[in-house]
Protein backbone atom coordinates (compact mmCIF):
# COMPACT_ATOMS: atom_id res chain seq x y z
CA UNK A 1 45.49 86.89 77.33
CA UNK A 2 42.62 85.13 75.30
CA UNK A 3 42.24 86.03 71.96
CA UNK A 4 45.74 86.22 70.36
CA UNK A 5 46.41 89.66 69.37
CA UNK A 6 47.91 90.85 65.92
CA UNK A 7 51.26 92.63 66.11
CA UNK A 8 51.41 95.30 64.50
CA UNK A 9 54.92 97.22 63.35
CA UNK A 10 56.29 97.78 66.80
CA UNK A 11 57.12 101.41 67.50
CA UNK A 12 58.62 100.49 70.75
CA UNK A 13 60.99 97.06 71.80
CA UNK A 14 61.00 96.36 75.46
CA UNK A 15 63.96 94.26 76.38
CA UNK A 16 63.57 92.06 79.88
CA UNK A 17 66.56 90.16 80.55
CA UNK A 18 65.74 87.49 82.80
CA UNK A 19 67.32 84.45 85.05
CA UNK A 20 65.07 82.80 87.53
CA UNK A 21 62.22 85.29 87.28
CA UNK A 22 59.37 82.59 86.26
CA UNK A 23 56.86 84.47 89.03
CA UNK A 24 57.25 87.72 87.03
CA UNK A 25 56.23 87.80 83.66
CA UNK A 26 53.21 87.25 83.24
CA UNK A 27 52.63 90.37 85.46
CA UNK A 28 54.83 92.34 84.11
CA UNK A 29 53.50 92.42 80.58
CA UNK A 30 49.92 92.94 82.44
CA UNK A 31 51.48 95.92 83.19
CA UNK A 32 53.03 96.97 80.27
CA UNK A 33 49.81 96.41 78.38
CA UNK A 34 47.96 99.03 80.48
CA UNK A 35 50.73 101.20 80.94
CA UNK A 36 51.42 101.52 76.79
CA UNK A 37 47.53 101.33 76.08
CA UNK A 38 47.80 102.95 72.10
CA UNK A 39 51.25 102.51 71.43
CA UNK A 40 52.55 99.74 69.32
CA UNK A 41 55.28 97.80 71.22
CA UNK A 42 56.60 94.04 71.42
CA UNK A 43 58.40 92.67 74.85
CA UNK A 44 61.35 91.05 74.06
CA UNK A 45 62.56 88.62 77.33
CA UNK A 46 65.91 87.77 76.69
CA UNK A 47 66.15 84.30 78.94
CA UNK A 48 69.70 82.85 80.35
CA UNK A 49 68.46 79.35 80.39
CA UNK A 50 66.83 79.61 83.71
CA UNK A 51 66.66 76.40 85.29
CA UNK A 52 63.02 77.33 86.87
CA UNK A 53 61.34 77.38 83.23
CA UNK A 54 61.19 81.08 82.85
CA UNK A 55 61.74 80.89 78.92
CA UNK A 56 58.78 77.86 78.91
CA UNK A 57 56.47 80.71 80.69
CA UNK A 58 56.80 83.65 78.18
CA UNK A 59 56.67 81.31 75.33
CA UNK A 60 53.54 80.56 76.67
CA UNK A 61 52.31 84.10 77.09
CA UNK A 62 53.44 84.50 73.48
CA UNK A 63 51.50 81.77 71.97
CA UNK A 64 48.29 84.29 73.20
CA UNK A 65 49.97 87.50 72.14
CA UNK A 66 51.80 87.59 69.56
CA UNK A 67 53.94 91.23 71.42
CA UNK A 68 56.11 88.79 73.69
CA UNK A 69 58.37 86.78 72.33
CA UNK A 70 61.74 84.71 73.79
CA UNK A 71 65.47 84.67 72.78
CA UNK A 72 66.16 81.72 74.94
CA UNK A 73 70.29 81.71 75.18
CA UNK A 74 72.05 78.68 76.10
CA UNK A 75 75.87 78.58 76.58
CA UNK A 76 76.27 82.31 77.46
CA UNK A 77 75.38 84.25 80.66
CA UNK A 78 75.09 87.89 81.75
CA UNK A 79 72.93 90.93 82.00
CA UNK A 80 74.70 93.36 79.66
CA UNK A 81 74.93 90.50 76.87
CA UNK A 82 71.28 89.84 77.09
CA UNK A 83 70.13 93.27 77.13
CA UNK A 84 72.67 94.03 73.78
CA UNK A 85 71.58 90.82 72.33
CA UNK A 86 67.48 91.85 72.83
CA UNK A 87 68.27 95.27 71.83
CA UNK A 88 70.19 94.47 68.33
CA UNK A 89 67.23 91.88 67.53
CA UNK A 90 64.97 94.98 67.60
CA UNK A 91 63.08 96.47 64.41
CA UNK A 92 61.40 99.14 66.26
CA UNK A 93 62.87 102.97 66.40
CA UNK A 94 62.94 102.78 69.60
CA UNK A 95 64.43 100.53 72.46
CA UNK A 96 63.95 100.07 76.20
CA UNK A 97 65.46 98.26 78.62
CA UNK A 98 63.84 97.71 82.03
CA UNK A 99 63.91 94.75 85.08
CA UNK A 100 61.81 91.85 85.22
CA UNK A 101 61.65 92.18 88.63
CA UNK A 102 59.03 94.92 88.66
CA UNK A 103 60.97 97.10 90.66
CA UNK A 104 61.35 99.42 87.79
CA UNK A 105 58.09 102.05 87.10
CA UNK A 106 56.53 101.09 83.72
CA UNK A 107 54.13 103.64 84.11
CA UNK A 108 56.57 106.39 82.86
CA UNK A 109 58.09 104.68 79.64
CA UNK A 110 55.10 106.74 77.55
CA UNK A 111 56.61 110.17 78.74
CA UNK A 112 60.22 108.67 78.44
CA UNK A 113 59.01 107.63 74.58
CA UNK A 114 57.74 111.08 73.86
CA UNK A 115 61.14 112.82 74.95
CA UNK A 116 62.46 110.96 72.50
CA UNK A 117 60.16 111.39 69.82
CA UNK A 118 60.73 115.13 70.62
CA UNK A 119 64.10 114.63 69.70
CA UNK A 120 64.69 116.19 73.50
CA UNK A 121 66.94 113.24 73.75
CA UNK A 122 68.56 110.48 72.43
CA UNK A 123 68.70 108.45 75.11
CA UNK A 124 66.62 109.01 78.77
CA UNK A 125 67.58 107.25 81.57
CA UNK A 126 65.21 106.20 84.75
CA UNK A 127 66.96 107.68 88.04
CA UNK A 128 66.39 107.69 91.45
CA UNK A 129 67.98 110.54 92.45
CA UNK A 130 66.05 113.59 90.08
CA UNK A 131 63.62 115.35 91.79
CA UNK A 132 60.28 113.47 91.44
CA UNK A 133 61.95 109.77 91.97
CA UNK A 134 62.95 107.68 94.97
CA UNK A 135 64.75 104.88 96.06
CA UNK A 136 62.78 104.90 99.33
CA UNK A 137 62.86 100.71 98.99
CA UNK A 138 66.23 100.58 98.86
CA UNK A 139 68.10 99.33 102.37
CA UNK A 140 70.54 101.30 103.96
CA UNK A 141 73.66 99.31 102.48
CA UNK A 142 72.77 99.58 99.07
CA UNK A 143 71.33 103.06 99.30
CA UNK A 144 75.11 103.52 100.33
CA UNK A 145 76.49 101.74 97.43
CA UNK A 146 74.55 102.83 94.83
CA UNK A 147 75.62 106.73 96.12
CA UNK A 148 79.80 105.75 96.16
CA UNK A 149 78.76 103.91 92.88
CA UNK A 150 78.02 107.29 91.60
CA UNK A 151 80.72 109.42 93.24
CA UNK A 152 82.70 107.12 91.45
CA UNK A 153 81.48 107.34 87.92
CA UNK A 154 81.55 110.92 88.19
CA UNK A 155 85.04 111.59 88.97
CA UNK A 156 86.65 108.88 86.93
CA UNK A 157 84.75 108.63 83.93
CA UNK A 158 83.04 112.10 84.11
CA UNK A 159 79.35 110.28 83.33
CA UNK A 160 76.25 112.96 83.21
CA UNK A 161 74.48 110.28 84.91
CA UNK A 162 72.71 111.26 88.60
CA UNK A 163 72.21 107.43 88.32
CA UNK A 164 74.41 104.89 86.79
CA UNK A 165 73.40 101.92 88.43
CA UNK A 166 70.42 102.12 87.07
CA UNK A 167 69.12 99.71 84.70
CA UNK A 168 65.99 101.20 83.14
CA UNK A 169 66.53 103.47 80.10
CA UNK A 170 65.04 103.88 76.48
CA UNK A 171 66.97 104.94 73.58
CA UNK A 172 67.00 105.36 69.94
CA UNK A 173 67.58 102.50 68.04
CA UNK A 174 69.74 103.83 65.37
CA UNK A 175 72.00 105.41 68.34
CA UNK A 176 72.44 102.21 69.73
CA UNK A 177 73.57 100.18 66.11
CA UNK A 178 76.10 102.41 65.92
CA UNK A 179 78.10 102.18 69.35
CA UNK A 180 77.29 98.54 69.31
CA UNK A 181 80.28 96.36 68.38
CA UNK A 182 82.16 98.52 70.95
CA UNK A 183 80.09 97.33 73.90
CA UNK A 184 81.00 94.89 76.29
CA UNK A 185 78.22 91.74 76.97
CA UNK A 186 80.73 91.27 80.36
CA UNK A 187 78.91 92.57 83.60
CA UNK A 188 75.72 94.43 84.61
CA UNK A 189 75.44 98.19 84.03
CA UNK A 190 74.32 98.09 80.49
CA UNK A 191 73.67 101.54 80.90
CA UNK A 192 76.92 102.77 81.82
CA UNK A 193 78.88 101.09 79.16
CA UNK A 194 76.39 102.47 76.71
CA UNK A 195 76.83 106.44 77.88
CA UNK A 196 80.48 106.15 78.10
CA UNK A 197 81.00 104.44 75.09
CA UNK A 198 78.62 106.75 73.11
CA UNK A 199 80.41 109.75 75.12
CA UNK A 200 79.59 113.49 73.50
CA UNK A 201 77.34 111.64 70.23
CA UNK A 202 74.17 110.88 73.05
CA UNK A 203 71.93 113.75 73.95
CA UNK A 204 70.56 112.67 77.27
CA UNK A 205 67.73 113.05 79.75
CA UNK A 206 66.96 111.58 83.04
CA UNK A 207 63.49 110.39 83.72
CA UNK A 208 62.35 110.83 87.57
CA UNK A 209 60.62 107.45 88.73
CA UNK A 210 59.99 105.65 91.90
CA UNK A 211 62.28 102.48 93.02
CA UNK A 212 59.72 99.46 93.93
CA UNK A 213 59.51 96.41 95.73
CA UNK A 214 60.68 93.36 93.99
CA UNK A 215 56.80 91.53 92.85
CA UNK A 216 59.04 87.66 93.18
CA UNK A 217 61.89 85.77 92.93
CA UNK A 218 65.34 86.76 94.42
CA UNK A 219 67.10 89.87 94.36
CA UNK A 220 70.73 89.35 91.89
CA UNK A 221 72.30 92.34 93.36
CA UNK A 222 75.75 91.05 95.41
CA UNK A 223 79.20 91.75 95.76
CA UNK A 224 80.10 90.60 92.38
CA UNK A 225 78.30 93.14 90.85
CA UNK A 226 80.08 95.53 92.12
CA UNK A 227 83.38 94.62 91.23
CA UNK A 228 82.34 94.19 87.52
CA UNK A 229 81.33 97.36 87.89
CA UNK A 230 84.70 98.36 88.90
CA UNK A 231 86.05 96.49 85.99
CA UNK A 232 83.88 98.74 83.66
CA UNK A 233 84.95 101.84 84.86
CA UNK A 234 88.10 101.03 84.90
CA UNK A 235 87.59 100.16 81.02
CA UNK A 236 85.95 103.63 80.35
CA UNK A 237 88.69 104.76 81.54
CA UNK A 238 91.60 103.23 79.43
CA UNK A 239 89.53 104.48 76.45
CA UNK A 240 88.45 100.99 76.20
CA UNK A 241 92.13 99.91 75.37
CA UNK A 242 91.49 97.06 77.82
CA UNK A 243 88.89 94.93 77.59
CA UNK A 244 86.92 94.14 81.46
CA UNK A 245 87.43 90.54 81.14
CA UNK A 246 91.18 91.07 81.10
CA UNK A 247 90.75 93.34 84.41
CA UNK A 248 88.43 90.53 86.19
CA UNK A 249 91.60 88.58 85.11
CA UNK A 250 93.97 90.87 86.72
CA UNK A 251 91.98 91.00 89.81
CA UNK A 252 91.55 87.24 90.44
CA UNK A 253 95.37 86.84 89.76
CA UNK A 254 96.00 89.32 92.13
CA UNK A 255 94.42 87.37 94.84
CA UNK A 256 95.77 84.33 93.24
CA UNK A 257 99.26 85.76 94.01
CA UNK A 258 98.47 86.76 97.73
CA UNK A 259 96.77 83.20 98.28
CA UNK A 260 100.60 81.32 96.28
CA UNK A 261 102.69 84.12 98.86
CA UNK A 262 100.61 82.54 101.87
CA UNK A 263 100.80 79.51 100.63
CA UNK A 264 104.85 79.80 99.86
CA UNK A 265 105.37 81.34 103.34
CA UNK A 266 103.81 78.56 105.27
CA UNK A 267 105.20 76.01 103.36
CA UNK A 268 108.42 77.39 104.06
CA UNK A 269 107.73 77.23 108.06
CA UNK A 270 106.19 73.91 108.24
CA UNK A 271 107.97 71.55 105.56
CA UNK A 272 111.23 71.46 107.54
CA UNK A 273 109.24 70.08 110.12
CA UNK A 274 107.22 67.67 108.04
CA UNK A 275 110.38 65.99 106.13
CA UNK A 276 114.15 65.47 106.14
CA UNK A 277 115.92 68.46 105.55
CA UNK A 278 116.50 69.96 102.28
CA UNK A 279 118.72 71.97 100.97
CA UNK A 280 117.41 75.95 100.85
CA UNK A 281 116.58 75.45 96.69
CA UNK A 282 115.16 72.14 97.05
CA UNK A 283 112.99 73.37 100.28
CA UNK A 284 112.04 76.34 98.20
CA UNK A 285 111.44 74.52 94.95
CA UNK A 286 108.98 71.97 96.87
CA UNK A 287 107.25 74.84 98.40
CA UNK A 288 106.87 76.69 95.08
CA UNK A 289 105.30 73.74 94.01
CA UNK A 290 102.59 73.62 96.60
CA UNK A 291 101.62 77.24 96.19
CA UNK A 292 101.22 76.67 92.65
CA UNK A 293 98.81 73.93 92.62
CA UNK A 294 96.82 75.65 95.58
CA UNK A 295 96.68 79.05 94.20
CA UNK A 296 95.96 77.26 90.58
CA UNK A 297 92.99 75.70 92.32
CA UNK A 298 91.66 78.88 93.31
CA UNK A 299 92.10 81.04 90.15
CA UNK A 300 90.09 78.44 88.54
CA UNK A 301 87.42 78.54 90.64
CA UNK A 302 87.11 82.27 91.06
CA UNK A 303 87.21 83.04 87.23
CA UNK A 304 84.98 80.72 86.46
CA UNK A 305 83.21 82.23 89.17
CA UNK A 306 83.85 86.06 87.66
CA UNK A 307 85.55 86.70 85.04
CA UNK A 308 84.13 83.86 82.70
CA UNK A 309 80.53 83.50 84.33
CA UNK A 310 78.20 84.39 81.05
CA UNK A 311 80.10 80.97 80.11
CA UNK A 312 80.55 79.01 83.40
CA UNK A 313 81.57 75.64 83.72
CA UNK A 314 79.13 73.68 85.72
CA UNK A 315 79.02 69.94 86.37
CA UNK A 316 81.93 67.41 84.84
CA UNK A 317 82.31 70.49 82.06
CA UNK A 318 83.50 71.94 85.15
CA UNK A 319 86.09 69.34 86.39
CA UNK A 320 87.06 68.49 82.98
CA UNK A 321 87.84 72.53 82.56
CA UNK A 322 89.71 72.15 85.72
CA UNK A 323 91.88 69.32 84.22
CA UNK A 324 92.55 71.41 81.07
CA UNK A 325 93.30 74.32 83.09
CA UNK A 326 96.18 72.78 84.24
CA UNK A 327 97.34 71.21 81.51
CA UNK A 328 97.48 74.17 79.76
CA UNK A 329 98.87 76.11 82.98
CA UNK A 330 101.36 73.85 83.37
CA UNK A 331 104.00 75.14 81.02
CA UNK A 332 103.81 78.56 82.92
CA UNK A 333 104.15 76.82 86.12
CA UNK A 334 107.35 75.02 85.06
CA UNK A 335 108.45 78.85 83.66
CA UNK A 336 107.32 79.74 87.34
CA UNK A 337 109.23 77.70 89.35
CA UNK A 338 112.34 78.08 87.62
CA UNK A 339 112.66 81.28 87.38
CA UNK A 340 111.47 81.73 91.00
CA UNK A 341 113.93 78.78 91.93
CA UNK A 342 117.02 81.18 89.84
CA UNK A 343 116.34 84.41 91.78
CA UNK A 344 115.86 82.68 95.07
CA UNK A 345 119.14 81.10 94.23
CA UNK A 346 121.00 84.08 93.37
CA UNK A 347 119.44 86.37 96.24
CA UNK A 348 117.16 84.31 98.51
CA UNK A 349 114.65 86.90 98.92
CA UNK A 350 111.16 84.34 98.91
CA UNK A 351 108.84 87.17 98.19
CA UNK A 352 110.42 88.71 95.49
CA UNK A 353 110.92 85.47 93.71
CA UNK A 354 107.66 84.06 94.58
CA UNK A 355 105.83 87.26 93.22
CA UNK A 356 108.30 87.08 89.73
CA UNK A 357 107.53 83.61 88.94
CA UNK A 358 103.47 84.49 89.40
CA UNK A 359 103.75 87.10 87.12
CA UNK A 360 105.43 85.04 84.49
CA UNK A 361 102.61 82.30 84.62
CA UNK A 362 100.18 84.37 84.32
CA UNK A 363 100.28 85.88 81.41
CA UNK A 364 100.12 82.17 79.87
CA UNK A 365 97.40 81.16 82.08
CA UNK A 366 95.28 84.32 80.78
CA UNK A 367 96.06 83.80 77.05
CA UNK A 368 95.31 79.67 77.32
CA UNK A 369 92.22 80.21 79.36
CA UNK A 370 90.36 82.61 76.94
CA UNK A 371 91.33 80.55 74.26
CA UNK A 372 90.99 76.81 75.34
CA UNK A 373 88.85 76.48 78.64
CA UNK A 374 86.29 79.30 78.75
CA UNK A 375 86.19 79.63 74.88
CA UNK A 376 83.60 80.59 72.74
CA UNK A 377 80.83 77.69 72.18
């Protein structure tokens, strides 16, 4: 940048959260400087410890203009978190949110800053899919996820929104303070949570704008994006009576209990084979033991995975979680078997006793997770 320029009261905050996008910045506030040429704004990157030195590179920009600075966070993960935590460390009025990836149009955020300063709106959303944008770039599969994605949002949460996977929006800052401690920092559509939340209080516009070609780095869209997304709507649509973490929960223990019925059901075939017979409780209360531990494994693994990732074990963190995991599980495995052992006992139907002694653990296993394993650091 050269000489280091003097910041003066931003009117506008630019939030980039960023994970592995080292290759980026640097051109992206190139283009944000000729893009917002006369209008006072700061670039806040909002860093998840990337482990290619992403944080290191804007903190270098920054040292030549004093507009970009870092939140580097260590210890928590995820998009919607970063973009709440850039936004809420804003002074300006006014507060966008927009990709590090490039992919997003900077050259519109001056007309999507004058709607606002119109008072038009009170929040205006970048879409795809107004007459005047495009999402030409996209490929066919998620050109056909991104439509169901807003099918979806439509009919269960009723959002105005032509595009709801979008992640490039600019909003009032006041607006946002006050729906803030009712947001969720779990997932990836920012955007949604924020126009659901903020329901009938948000006057809103949509901003037309082309879809571009990632400038570097990797593309973070993937299958477990979508079903946070899921988990959001599903949210919005409890009235936010439960909270998405709980329903990534639900969903890994509902694998969790097809992988322990597998489990159970093969055990059942093969241990007769494998050892000297049992009696039908004992053979049962063996195989209930085995699906436990397996589908314990896996529940670990995937909510660490999913429903914990913005604070992921990694490393021995990660085996000594493990370990704790099932110490803490194990009092709701012992619940498990038993009562799985009684009701086999009393009517020998696996399934049904297999299924009833899941359910019982896992409502431990949630409560001791959130609290002990995956806590707050």
């Amino acid at each position: 940048m050269g000489v280091r320029r003097s910041l003066r009261s931003a009117q506008l905050s630019i939030v980039v959260p960023t994970f592995k996008e080292r290759g980026n910045v640097a051109e992206l506030v190139r283009r944000l400087d000729l893009a917002l040429a006369g209008i006072a704004w700061e670039a806040i990157f909002v860093d998840d410890n990337s482990p290619d030195g992403t944080a290191e590179a804007v903190k270098e920009l920054g040292a030549g203009d004093s507009r970009v600075r870092c939140i580097r966070r260590v210890g928590r993960r995820g998009l919607a978190g970063a973009c709440i935590e850039g936004m809420l460390s804003s002074a300006a009025p006014y507060v966008a949110v927009i990709d590090a990836d490039l992919q997003h149009d900077e050259k519109v955020l001056p007309k999507m800053l004058a709607r606002l300063q119109s008072g038009e709106a009170d929040l205006v959303a970048g879409s795809r899919y107004v007459e005047g944008g495009s999402a030409a770039s996209f490929s066919q599969g998620r050109g056909a996820v991104s439509r169901l994605a807003t099918r979806l949002t439509r009919q269960l949460v009723g959002s105005p929104l032509s595009d709801p996977m979008s992640g490039f929006f600019m909003m009032r800052r006041d607006r946002l303070d006050a729906i803030a401690p009712k947001l969720s920092p779990a997932g990836f559509k920012i955007l949604l949570d924020i126009v659901a939340t903020a329901g009938e209080r948000l006057k809103i516009a949509e901003q037309p704008y082309e879809f571009g070609e990632r400038f570097a780095g990797e593309s973070k869209f993937n299958a477990q994006i979508g079903v946070e997304f899921l988990g959001l709507l599903l949210a919005k649509m409890t009235g936010d009576l439960v909270d998405p973490r709980f329903i990534f929960f639900a969903i890994v223990g509902t694998l969790g209990l097809v992988v322990h019925l597998i489990v159970l059901k093969l055990s059942l075939a093969f241990l007769p084979a494998l050892y000297v017979p049992l009696l039908p409780a004992d053979l049962f209360r063996l195989a209930q033991v085995i699906a436990i531990l397996v589908a314990m494994t896996s529940n670990f693994l995937l909510n660490n995975e999913l429903t914990y990732r913005d604070r992921r074990l990694k490393g021995l963190a990660e085996l000594q979680g493990f370990v704790l995991f099932c110490l803490l599980c194990s009092a709701g495995a012992l619940a498990n078997v038993d009562l799985a052992s009684l009701l086999y006992t009393n009517r020998q139907v696996w399934w049904v006793a297999g299924a009833a002694g899941a359910v019982m653990g896992a409502l431990w296993n949630y409560a001791m997770s959130t609290l002990f394993v995956w806590r707050v650091r």
